[in-house]
PDB file of N, CA and C in Angstrom:
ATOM      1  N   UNK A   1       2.009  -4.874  21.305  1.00  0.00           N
ATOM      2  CA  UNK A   1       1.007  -4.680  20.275  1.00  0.00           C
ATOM      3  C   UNK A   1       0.485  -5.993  19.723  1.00  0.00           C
ATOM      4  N   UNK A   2       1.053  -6.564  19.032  1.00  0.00           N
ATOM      5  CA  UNK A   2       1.160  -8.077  18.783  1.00  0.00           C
ATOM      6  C   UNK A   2      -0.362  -9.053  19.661  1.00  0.00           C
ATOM      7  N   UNK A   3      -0.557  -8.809  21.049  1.00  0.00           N
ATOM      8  CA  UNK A   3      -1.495  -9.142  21.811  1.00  0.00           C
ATOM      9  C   UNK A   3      -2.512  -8.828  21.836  1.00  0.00           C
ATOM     10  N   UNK A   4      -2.659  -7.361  21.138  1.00  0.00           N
ATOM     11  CA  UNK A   4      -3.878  -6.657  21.242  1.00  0.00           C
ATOM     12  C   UNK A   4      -4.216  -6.024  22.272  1.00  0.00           C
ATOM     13  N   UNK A   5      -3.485  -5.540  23.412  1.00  0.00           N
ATOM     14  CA  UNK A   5      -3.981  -4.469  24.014  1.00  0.00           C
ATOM     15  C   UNK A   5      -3.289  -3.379  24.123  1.00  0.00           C
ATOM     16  N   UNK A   6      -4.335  -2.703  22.849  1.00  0.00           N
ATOM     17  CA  UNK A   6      -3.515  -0.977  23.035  1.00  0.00           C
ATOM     18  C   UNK A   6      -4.976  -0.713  22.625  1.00  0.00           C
ATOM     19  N   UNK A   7      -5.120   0.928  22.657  1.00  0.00           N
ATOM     20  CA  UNK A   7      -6.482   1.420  22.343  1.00  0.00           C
ATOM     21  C   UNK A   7      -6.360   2.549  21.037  1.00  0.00           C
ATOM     22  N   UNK A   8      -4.900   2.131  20.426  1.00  0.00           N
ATOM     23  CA  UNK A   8      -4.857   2.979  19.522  1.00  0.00           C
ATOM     24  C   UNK A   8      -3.390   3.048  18.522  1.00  0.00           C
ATOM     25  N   UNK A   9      -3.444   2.822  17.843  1.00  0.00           N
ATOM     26  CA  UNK A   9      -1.877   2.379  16.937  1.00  0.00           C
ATOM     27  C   UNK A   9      -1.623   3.225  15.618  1.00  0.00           C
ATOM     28  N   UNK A  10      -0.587   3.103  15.258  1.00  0.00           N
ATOM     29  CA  UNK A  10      -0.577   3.953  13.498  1.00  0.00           C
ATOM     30  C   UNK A  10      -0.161   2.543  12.898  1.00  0.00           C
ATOM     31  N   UNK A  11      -0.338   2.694  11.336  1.00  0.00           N
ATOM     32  CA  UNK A  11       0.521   1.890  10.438  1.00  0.00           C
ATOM     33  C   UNK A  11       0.549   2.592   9.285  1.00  0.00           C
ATOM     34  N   UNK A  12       2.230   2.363   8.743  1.00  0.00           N
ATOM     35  CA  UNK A  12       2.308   3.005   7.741  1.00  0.00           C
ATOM     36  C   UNK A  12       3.134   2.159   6.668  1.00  0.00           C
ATOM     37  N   UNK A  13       2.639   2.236   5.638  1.00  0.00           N
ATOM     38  CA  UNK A  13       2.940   1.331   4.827  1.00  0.00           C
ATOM     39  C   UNK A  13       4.049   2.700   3.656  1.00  0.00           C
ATOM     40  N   UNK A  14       4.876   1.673   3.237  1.00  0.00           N
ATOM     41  CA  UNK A  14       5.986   2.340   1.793  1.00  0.00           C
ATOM     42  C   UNK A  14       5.635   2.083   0.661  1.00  0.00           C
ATOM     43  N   UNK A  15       4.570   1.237   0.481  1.00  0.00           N
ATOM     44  CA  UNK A  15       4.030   0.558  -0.981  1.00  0.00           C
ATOM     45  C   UNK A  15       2.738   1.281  -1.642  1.00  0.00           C
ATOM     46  N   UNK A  16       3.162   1.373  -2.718  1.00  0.00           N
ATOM     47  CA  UNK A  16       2.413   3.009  -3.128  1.00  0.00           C
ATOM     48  C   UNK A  16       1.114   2.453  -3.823  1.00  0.00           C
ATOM     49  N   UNK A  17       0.867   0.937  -3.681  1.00  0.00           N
ATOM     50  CA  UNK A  17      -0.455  -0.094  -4.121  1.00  0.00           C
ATOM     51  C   UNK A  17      -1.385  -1.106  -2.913  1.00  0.00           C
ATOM     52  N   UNK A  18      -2.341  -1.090  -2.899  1.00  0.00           N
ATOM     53  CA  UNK A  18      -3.008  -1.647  -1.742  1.00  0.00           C
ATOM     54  C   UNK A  18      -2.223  -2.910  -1.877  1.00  0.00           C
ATOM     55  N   UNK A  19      -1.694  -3.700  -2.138  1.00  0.00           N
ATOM     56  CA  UNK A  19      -1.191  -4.889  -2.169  1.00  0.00           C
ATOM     57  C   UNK A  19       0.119  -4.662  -2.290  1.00  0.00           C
ATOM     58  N   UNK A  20       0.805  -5.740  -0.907  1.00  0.00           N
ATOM     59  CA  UNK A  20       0.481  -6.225   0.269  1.00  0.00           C
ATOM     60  C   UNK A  20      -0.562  -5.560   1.266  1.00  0.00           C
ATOM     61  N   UNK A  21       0.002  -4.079   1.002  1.00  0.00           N
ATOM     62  CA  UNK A  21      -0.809  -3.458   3.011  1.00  0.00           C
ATOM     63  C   UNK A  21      -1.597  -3.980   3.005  1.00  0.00           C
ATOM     64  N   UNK A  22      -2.999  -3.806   2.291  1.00  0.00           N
ATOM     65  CA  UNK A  22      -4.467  -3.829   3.002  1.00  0.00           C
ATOM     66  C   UNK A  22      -4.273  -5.513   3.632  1.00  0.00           C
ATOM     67  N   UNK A  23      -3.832  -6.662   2.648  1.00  0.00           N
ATOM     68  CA  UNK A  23      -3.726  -7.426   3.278  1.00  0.00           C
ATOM     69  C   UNK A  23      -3.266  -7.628   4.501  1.00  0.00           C
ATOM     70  N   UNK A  24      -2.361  -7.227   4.630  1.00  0.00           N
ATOM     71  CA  UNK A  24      -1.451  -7.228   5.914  1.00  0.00           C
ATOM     72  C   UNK A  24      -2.383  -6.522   6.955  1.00  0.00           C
ATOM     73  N   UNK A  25      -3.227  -5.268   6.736  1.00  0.00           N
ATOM     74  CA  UNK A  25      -3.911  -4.538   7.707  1.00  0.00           C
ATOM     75  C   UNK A  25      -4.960  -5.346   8.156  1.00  0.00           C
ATOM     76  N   UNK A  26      -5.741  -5.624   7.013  1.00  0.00           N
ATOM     77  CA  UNK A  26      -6.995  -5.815   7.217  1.00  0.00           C
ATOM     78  C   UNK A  26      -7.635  -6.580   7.207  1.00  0.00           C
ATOM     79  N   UNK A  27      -6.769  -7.739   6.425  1.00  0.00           N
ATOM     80  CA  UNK A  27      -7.349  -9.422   6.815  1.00  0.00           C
ATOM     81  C   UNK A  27      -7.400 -10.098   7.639  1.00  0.00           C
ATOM     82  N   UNK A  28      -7.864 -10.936   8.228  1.00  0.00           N
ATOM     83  CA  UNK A  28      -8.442 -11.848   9.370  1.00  0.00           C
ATOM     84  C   UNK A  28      -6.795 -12.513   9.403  1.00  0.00           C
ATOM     85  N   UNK A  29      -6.181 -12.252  10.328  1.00  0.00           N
ATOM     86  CA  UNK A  29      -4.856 -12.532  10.500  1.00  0.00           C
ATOM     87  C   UNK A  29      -3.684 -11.931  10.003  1.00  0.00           C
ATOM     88  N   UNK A  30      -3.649 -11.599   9.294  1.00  0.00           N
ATOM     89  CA  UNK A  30      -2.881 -10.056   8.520  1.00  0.00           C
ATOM     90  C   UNK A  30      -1.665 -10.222   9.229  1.00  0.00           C
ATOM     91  N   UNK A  31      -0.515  -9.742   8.465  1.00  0.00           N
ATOM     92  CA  UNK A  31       0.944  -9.996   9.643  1.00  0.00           C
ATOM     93  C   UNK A  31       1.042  -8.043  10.124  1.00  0.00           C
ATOM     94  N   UNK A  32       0.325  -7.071   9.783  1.00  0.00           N
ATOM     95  CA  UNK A  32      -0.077  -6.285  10.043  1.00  0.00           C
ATOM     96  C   UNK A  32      -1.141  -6.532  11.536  1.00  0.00           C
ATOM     97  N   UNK A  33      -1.884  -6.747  10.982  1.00  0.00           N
ATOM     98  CA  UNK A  33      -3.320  -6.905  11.775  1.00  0.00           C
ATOM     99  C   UNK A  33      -3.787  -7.205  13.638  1.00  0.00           C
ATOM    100  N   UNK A  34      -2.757  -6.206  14.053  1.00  0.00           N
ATOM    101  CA  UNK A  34      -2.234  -6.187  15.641  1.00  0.00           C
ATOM    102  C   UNK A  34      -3.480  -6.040  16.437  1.00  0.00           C
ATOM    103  N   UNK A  35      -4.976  -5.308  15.588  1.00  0.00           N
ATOM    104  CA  UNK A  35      -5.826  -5.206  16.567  1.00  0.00           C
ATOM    105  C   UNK A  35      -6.858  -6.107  16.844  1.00  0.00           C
ATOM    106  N   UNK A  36      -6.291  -7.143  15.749  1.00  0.00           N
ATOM    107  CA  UNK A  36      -6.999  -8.461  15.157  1.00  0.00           C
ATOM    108  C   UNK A  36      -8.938  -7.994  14.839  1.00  0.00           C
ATOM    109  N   UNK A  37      -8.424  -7.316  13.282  1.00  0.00           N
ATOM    110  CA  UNK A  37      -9.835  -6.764  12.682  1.00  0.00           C
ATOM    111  C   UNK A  37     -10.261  -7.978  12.145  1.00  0.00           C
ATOM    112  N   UNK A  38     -11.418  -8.758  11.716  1.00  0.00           N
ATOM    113  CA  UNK A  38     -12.031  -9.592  11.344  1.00  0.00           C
ATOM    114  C   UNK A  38     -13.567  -9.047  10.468  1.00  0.00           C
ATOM    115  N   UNK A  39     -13.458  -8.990   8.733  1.00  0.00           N
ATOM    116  CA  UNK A  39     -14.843  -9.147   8.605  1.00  0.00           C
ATOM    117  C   UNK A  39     -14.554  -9.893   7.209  1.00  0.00           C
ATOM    118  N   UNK A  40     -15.431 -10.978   7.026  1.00  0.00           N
ATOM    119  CA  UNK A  40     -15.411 -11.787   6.132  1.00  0.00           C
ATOM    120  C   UNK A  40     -15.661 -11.322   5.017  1.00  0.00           C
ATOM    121  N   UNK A  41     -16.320  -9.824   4.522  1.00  0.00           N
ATOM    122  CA  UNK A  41     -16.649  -9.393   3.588  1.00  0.00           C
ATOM    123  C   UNK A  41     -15.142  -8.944   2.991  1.00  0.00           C
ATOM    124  N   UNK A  42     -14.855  -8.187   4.214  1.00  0.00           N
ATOM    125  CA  UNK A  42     -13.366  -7.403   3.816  1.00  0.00           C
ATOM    126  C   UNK A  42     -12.649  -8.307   3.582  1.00  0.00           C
ATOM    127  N   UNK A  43     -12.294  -9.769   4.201  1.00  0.00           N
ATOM    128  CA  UNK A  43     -11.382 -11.186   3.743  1.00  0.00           C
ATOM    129  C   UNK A  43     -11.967 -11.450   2.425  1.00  0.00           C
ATOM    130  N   UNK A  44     -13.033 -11.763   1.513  1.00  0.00           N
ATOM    131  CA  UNK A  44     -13.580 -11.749   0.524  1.00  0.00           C
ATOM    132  C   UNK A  44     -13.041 -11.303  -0.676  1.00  0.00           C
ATOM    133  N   UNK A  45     -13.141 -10.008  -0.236  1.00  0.00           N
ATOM    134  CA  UNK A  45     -12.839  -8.906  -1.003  1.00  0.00           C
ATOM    135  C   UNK A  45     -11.500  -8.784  -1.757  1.00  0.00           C
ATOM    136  N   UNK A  46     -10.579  -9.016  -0.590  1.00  0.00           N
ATOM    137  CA  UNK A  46      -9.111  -8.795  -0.373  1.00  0.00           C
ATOM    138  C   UNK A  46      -8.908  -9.644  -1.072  1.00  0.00           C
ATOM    139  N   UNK A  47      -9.255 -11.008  -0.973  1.00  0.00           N
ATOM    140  CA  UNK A  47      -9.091 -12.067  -1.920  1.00  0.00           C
ATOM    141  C   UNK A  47      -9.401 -12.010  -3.407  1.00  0.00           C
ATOM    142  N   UNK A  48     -10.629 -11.317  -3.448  1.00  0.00           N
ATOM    143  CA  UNK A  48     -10.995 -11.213  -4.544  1.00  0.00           C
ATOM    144  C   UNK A  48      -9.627 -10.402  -5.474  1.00  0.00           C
ATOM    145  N   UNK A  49      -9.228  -9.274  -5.026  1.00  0.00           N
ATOM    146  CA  UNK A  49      -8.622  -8.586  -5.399  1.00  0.00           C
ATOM    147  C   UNK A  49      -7.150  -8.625  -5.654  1.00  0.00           C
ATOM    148  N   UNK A  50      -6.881 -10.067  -4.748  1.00  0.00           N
ATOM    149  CA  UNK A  50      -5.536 -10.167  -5.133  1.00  0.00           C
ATOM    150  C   UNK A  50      -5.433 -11.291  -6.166  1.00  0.00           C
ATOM    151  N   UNK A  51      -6.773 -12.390  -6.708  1.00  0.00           N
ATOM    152  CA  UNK A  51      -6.786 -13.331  -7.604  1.00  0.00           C
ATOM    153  C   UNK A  51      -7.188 -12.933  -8.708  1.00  0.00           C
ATOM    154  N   UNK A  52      -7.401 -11.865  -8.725  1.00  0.00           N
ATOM    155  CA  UNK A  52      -7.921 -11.483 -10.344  1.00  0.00           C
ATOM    156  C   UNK A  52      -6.964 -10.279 -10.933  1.00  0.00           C
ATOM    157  N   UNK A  53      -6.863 -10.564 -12.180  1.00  0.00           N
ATOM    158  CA  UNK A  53      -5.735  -9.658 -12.796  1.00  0.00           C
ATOM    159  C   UNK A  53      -6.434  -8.168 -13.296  1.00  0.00           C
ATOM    160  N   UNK A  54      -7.760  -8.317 -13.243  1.00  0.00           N
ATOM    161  CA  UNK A  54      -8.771  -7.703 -13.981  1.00  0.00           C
ATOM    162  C   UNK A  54      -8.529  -6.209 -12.968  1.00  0.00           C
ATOM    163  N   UNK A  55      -7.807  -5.043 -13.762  1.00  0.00           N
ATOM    164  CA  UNK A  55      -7.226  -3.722 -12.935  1.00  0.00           C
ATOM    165  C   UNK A  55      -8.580  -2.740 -11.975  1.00  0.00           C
ATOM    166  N   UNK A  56      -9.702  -2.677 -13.236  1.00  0.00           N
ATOM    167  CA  UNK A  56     -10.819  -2.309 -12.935  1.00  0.00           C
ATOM    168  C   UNK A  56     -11.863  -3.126 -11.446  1.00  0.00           C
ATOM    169  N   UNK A  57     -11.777  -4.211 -12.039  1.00  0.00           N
ATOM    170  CA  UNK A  57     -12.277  -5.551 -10.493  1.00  0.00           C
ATOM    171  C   UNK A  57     -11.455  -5.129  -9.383  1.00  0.00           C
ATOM    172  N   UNK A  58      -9.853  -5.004  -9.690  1.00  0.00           N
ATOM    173  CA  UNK A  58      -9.008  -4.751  -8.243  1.00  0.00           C
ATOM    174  C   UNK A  58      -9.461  -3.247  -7.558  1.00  0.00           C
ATOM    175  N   UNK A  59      -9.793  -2.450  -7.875  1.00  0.00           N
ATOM    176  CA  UNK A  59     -10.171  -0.967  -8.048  1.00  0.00           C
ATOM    177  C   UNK A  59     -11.230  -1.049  -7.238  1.00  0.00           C
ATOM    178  N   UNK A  60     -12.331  -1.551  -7.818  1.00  0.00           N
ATOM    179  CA  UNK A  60     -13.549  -1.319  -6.889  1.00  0.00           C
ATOM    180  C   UNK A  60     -13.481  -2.901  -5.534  1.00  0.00           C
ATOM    181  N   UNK A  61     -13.077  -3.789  -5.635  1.00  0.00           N
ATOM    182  CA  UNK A  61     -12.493  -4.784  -4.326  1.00  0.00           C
ATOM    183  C   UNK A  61     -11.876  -3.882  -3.410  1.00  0.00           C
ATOM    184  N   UNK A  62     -10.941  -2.492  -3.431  1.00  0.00           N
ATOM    185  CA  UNK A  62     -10.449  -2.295  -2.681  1.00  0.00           C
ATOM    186  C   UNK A  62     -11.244  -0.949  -2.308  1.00  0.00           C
ATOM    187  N   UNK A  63     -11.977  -0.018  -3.141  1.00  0.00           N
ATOM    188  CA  UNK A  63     -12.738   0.780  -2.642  1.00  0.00           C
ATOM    189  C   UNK A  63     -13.625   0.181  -1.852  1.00  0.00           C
ATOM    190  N   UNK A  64     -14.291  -1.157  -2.209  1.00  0.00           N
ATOM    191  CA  UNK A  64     -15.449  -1.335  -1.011  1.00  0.00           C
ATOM    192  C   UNK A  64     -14.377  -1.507   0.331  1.00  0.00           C
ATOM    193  N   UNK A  65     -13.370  -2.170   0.333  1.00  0.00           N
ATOM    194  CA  UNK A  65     -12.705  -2.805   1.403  1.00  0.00           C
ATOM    195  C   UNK A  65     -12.590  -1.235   2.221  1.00  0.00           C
ATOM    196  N   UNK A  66     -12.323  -0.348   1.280  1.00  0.00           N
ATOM    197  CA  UNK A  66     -11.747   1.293   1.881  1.00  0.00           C
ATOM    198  C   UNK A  66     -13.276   1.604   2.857  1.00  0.00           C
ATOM    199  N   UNK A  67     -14.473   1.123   1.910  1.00  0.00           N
ATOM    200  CA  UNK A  67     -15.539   1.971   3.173  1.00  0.00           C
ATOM    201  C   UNK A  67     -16.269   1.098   3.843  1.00  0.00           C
ATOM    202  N   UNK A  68     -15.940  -0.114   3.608  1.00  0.00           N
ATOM    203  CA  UNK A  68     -16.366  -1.114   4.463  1.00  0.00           C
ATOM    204  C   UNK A  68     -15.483  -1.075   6.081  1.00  0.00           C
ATOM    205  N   UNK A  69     -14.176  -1.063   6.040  1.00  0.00           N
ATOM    206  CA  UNK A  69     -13.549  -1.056   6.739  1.00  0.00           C
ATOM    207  C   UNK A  69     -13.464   0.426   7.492  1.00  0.00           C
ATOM    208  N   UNK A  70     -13.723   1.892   6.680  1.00  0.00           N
ATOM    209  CA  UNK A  70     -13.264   3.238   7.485  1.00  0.00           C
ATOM    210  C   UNK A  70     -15.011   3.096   7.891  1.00  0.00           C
ATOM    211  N   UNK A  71     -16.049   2.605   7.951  1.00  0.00           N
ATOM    212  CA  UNK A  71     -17.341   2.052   8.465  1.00  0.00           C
ATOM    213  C   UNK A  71     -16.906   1.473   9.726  1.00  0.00           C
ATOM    214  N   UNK A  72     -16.126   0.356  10.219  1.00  0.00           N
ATOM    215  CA  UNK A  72     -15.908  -0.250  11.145  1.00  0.00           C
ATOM    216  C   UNK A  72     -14.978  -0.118  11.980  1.00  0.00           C
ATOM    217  N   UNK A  73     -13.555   0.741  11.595  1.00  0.00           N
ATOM    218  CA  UNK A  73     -12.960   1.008  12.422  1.00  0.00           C
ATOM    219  C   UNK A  73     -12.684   2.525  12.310  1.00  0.00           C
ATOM    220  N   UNK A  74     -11.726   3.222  13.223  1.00  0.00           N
ATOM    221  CA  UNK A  74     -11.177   4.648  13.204  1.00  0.00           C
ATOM    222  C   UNK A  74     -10.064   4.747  12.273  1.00  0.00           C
ATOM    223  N   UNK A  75     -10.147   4.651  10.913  1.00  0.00           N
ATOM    224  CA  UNK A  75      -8.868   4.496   9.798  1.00  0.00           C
ATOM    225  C   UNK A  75      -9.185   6.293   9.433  1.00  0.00           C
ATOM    226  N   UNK A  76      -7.966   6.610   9.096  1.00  0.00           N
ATOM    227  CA  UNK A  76      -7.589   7.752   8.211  1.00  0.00           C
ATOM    228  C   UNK A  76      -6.689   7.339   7.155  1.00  0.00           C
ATOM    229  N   UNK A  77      -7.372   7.310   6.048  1.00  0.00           N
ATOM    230  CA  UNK A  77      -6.350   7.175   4.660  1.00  0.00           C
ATOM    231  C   UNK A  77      -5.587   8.410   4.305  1.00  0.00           C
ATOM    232  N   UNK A  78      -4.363   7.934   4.281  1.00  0.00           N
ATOM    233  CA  UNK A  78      -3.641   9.109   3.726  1.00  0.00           C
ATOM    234  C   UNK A  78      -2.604   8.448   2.708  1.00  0.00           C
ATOM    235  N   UNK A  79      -2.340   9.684   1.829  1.00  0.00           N
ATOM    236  CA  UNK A  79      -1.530   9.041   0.893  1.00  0.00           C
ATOM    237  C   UNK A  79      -0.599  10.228   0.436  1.00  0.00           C
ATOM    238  N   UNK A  80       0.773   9.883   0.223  1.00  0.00           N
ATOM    239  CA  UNK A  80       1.675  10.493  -0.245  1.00  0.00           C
ATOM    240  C   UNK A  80       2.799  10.584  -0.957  1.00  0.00           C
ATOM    241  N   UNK A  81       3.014  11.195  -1.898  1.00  0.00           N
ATOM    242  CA  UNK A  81       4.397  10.724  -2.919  1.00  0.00           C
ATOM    243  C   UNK A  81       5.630  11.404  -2.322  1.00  0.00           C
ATOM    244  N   UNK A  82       6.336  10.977  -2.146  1.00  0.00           N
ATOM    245  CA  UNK A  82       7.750  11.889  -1.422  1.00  0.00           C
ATOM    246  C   UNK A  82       8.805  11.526  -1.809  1.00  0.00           C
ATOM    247  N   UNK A  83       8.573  10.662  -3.106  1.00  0.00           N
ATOM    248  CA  UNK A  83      10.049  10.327  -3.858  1.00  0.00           C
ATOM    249  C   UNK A  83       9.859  11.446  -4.764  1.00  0.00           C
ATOM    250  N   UNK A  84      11.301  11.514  -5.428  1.00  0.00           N
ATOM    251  CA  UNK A  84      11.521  12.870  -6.283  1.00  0.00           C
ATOM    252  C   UNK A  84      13.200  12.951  -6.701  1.00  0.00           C
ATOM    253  N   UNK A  85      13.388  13.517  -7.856  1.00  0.00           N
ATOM    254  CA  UNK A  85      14.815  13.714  -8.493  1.00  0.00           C
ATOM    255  C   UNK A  85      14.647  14.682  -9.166  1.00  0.00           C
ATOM    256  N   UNK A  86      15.285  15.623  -9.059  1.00  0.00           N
ATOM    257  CA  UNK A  86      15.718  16.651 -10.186  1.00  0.00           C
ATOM    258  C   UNK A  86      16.888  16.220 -10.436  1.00  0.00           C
ATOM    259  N   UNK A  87      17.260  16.466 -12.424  1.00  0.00           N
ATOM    260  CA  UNK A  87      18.412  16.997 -12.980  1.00  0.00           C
ATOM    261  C   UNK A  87      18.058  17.367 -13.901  1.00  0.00           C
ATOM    262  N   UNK A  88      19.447  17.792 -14.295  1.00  0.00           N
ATOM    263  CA  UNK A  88      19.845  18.844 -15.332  1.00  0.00           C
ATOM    264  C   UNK A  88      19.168  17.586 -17.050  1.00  0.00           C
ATOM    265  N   UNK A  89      18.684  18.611 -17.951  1.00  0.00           N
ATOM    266  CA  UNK A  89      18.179  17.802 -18.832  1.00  0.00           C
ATOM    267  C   UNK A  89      18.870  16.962 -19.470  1.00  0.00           C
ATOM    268  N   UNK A  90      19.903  17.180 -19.009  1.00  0.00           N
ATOM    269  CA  UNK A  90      20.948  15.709 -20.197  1.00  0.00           C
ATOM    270  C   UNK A  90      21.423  14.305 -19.473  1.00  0.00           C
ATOM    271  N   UNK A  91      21.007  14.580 -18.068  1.00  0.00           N
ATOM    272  CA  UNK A  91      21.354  13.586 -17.081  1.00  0.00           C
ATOM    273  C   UNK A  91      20.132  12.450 -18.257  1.00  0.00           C
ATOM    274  N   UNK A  92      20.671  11.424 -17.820  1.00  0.00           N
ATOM    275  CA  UNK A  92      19.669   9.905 -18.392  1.00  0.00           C
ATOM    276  C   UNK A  92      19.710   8.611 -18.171  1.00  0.00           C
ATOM    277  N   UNK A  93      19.071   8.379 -18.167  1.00  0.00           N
ATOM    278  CA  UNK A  93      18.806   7.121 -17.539  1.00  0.00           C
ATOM    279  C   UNK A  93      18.540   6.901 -16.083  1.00  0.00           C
ATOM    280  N   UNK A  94      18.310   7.919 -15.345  1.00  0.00           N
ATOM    281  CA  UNK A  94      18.363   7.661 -13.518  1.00  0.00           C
ATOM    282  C   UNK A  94      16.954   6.743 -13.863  1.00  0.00           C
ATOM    283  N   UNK A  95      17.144   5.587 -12.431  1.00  0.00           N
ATOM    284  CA  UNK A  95      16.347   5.161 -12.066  1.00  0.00           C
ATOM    285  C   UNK A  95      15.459   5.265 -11.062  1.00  0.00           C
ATOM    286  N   UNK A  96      13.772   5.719 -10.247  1.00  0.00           N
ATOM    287  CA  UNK A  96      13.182   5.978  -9.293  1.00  0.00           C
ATOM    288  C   UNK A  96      13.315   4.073  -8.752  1.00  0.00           C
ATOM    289  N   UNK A  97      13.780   3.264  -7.843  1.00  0.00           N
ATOM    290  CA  UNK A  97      13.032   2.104  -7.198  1.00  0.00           C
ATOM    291  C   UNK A  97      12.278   2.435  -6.644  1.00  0.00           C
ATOM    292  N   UNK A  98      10.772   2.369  -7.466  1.00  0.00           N
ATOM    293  CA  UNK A  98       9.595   2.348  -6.502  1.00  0.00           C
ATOM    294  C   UNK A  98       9.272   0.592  -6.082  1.00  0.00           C
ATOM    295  N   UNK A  99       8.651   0.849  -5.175  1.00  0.00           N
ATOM    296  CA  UNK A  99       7.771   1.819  -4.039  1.00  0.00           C
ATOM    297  C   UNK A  99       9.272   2.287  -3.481  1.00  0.00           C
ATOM    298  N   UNK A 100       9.955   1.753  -2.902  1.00  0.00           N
ATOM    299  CA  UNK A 100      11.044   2.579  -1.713  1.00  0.00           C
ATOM    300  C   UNK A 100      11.750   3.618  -2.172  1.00  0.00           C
ATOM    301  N   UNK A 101      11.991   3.875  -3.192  1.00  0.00           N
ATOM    302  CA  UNK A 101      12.289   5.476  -3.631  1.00  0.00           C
ATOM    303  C   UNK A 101      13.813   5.628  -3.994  1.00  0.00           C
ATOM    304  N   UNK A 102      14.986   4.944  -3.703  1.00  0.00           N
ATOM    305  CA  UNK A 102      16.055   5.256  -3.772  1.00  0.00           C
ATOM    306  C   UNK A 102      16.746   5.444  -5.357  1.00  0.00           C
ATOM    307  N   UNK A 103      17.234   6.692  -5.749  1.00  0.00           N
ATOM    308  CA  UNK A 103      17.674   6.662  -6.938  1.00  0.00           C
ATOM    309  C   UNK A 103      18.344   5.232  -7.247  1.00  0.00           C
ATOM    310  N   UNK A 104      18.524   5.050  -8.770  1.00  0.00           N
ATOM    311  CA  UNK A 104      19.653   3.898  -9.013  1.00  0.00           C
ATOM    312  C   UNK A 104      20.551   4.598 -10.423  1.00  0.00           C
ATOM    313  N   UNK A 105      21.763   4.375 -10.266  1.00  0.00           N
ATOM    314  CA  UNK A 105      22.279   5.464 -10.926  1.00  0.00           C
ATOM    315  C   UNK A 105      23.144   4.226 -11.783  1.00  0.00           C
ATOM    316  N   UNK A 106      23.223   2.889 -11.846  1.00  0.00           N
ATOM    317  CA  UNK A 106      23.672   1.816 -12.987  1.00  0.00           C
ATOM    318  C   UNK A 106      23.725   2.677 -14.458  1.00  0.00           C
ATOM    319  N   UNK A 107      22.115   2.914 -14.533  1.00  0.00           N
ATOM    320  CA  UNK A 107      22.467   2.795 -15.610  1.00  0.00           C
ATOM    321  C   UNK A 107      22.520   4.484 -16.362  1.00  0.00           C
ATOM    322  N   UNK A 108      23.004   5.367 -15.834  1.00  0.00           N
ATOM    323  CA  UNK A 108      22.906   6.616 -15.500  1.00  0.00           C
ATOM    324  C   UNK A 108      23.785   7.532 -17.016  1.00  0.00           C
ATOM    325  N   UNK A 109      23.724   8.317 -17.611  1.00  0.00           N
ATOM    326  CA  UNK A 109      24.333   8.803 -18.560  1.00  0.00           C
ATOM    327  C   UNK A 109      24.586  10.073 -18.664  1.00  0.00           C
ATOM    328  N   UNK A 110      25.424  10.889 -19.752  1.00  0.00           N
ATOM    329  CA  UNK A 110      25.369  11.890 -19.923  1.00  0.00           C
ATOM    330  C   UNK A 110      24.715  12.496 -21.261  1.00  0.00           C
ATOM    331  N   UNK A 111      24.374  13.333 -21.733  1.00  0.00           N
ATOM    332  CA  UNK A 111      23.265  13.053 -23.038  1.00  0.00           C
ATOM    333  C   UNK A 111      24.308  14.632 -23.631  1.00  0.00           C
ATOM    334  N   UNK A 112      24.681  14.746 -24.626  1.00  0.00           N
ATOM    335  CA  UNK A 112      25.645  15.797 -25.358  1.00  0.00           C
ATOM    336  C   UNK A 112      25.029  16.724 -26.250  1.00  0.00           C
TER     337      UNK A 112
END
């Protein structure tokens, strides 16, 4: 893959925020970027979006990047939450580690 000849790949990212992926996907060298995509708007962009703190600016940097890029290549965005915990209401304190999902039970209690 790495070389670039395949005619068709998946990637799936665990990070529940365009940053890292899109970088990694979609920038002009990307450690993602196996099919070696190149558009300076989308490098622009990406940049733009990862130097500014401004939540609203990052928002629309990555929507254009979303139809600039599903414009130029065969992308399907998909997105999904599949972390999850139930307990009983007195359980407290569990922790979700997002993005990767694994409970953390440190600091975990019983509530009386």
């Amino acid at each position: 893959m790495q070389g670039g000849d395949f005619q068709l790949t998946t990637w799936v990212s665990e990070w529940p925020t365009p940053f890292p992926s899109l970088v990694q996907l979609l920038h002009t060298g990307g450690s993602g970027n196996y099919g070696k995509y190149s558009n300076p708007q989308v490098d622009a962009l990406l940049d733009d979006a990862v130097a500014t703190t401004d939540k609203d600016r990052q928002v629309q940097d990555y929507k254009q990047v979303e139809d600039i890029a599903g414009k130029d290549l065969a992308i399907g965005w998909y997105s999904r939450a599949y972390t999850g915990l139930l307990t009983r209401t007195n359980v407290k304190g569990i922790v979700l580690d997002v993005p990767t999902g694994p409970q953390m039970w440190a600091y975990a209690w019983l509530s009386k």
